[in-house]
C-alpha atoms as a PDB file:
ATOM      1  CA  UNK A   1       0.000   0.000   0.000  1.00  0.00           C
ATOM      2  CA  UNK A   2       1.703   3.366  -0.891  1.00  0.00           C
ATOM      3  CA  UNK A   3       1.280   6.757   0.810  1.00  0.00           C
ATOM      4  CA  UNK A   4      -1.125   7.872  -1.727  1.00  0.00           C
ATOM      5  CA  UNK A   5      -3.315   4.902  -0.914  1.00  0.00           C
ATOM      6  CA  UNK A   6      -3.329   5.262   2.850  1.00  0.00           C
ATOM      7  CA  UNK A   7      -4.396   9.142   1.851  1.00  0.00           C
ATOM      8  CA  UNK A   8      -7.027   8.415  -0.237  1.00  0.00           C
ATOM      9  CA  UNK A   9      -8.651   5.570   1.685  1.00  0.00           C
ATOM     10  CA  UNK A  10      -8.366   8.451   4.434  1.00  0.00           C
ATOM     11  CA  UNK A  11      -9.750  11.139   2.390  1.00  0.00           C
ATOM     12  CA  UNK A  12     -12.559   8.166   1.774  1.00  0.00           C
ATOM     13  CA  UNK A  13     -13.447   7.933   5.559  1.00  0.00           C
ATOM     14  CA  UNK A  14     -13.910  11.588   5.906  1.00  0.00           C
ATOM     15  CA  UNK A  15     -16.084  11.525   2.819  1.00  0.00           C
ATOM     16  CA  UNK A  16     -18.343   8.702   4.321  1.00  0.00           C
ATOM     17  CA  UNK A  17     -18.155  10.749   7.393  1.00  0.00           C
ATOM     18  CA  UNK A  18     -19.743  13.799   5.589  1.00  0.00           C
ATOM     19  CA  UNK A  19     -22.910  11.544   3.884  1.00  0.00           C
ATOM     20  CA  UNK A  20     -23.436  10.123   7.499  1.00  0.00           C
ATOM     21  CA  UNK A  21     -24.208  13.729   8.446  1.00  0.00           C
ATOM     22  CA  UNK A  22     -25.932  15.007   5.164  1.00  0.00           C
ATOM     23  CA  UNK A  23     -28.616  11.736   5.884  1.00  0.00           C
ATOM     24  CA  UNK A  24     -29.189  12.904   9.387  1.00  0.00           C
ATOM     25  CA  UNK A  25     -29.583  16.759   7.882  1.00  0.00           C
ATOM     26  CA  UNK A  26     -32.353  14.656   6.064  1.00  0.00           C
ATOM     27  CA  UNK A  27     -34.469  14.163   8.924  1.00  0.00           C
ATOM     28  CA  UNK A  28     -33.760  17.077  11.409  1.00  0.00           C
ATOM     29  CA  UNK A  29     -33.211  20.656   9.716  1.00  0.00           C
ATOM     30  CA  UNK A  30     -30.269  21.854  11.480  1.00  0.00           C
ATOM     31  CA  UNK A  31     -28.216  24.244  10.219  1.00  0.00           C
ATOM     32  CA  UNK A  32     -25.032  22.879  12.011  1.00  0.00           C
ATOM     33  CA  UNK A  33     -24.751  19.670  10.447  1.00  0.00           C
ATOM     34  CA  UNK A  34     -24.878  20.793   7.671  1.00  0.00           C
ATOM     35  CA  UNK A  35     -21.630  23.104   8.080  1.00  0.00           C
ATOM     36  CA  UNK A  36     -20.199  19.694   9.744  1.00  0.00           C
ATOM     37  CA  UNK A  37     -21.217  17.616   6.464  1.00  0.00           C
ATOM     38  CA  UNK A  38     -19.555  20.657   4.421  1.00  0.00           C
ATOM     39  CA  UNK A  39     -16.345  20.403   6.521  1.00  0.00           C
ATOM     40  CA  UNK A  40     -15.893  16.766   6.002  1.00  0.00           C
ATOM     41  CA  UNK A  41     -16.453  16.595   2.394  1.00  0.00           C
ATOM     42  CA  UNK A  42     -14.135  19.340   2.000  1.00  0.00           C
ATOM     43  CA  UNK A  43     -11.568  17.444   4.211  1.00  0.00           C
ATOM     44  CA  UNK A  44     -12.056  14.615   2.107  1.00  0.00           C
ATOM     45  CA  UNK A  45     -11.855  15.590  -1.458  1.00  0.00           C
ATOM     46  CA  UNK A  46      -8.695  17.588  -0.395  1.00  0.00           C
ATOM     47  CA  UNK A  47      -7.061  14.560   0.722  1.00  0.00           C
ATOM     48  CA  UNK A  48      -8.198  12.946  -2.280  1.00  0.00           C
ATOM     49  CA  UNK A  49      -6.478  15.515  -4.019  1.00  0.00           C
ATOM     50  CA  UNK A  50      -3.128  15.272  -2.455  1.00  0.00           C
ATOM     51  CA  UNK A  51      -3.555  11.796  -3.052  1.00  0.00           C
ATOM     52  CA  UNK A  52      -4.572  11.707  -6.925  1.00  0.00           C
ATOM     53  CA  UNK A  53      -1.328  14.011  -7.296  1.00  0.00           C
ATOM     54  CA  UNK A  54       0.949  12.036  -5.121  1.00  0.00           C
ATOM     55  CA  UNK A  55      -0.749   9.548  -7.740  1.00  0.00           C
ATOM     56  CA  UNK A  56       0.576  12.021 -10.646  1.00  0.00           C
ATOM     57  CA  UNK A  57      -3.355  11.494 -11.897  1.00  0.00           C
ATOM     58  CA  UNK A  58      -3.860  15.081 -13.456  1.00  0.00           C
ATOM     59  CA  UNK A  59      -7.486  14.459 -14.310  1.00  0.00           C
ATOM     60  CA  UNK A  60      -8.724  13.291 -11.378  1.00  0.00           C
ATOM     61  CA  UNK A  61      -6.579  15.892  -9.110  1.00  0.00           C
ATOM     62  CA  UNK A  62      -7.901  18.663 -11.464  1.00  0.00           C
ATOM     63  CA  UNK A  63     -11.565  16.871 -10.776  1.00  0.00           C
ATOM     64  CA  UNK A  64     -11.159  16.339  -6.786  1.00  0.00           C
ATOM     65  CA  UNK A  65      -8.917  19.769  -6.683  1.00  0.00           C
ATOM     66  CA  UNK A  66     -12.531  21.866  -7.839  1.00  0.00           C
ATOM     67  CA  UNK A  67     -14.816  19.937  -5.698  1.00  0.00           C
ATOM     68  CA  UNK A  68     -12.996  20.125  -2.636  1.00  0.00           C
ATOM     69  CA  UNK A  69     -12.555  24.227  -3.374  1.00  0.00           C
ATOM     70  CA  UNK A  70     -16.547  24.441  -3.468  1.00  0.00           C
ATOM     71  CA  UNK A  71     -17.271  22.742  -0.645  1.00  0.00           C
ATOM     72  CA  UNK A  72     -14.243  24.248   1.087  1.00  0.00           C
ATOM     73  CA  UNK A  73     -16.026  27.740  -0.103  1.00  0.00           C
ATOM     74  CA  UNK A  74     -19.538  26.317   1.268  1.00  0.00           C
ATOM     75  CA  UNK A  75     -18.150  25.364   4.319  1.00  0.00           C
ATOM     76  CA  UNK A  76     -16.160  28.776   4.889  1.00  0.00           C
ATOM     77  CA  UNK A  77     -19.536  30.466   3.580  1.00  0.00           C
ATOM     78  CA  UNK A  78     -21.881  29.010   6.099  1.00  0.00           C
ATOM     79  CA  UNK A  79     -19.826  29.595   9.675  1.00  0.00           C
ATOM     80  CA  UNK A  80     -21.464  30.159  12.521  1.00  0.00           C
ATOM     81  CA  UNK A  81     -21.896  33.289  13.534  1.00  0.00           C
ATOM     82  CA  UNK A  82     -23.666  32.164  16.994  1.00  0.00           C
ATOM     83  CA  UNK A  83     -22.438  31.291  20.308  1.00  0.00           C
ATOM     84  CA  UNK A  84     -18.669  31.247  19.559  1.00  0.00           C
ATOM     85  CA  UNK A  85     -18.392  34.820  18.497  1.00  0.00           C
ATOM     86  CA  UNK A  86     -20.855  36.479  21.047  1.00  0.00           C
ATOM     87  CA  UNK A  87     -19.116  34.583  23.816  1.00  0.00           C
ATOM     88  CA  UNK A  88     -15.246  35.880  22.478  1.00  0.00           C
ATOM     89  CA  UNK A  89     -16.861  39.311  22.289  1.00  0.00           C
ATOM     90  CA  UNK A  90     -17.955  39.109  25.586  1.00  0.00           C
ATOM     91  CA  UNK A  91     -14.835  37.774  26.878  1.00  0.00           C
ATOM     92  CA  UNK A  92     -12.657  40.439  25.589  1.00  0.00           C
ATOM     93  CA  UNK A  93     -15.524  43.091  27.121  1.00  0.00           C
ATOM     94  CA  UNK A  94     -14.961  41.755  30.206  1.00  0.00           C
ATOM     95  CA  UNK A  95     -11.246  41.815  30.038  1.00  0.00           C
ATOM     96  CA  UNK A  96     -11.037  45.696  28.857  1.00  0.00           C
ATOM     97  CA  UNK A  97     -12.836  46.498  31.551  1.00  0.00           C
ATOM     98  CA  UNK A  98     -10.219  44.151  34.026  1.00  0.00           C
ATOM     99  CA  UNK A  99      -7.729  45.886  32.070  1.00  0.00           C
ATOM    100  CA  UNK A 100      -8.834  49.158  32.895  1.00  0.00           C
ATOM    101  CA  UNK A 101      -9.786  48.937  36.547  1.00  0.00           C
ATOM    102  CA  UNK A 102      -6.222  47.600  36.830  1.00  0.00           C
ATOM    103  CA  UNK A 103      -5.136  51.021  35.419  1.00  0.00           C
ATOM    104  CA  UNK A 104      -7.303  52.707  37.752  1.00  0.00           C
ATOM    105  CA  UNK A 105      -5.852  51.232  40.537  1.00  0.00           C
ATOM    106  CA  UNK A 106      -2.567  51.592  40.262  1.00  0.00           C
ATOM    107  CA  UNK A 107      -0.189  53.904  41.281  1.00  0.00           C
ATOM    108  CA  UNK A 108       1.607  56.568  39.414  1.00  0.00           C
ATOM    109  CA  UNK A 109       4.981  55.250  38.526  1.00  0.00           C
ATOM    110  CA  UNK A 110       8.063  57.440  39.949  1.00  0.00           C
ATOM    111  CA  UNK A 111       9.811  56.777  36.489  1.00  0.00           C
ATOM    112  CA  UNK A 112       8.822  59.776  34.290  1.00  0.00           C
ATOM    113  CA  UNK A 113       7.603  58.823  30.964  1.00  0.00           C
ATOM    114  CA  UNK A 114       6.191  60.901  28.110  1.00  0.00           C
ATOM    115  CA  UNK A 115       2.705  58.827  28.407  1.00  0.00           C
ATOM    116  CA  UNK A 116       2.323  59.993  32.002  1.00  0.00           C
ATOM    117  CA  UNK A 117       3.038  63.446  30.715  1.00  0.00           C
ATOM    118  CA  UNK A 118       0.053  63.749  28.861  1.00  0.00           C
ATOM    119  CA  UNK A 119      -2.757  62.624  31.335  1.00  0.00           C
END
């Protein structure tokens, strides 16, 4: 079994992945799976690629080389823009305002600097 092989049977097991969550997008709408399925496939098909060219199989790397770029582009499309991003703009709310109580606090320093000229 060569390295291209072992690549593309992995590239195959992410693909499989990918339909197992496309079938259960089938029966419950959620939006999430479907950004998992997209993921997947585009992990996939890109390893198929590297494979196909480790392969030096230019029609088939030119063939897996577009599909994994569209779903790549689906998948980068259709992020979430939920949870994740309200939480990390929350988090660096909360540590501005650490930041800046911690400036309040402390004392002025006795080494003059042109910064502490100005306030």
């Amino acid at each position: 079994m060569t390295l291209a092989d072992v690549i593309g049977w992995t590239g195959t097991g992410f693909a499989v992945s990918g339909g197992y969550f496309t079938v259960t997008t089938l029966f419950s709408s959620v939006p999430e799976r479907e950004h998992i399925a997209d993921g997947f496939y585009a992990l996939g098909l890109w390893l198929a690629f590297i494979a196909n060219v480790i392969d030096v199989s230019p029609v088939w790397s030119a063939i897996y080389g577009l599909a994994a770029a569209y779903y790549t582009w689906r998948w980068w499309k259709n992020r979430r823009n939920g949870r994740g991003r309200k939480a990390l703009r929350e988090l660096g709310a909360k540590s501005r305002a650490r930041v800046q109580a911690l400036v309040d606090r402390m004392t002025p320093s006795p080494i003059p600097s042109p910064a502490g000229a100005l306030s």
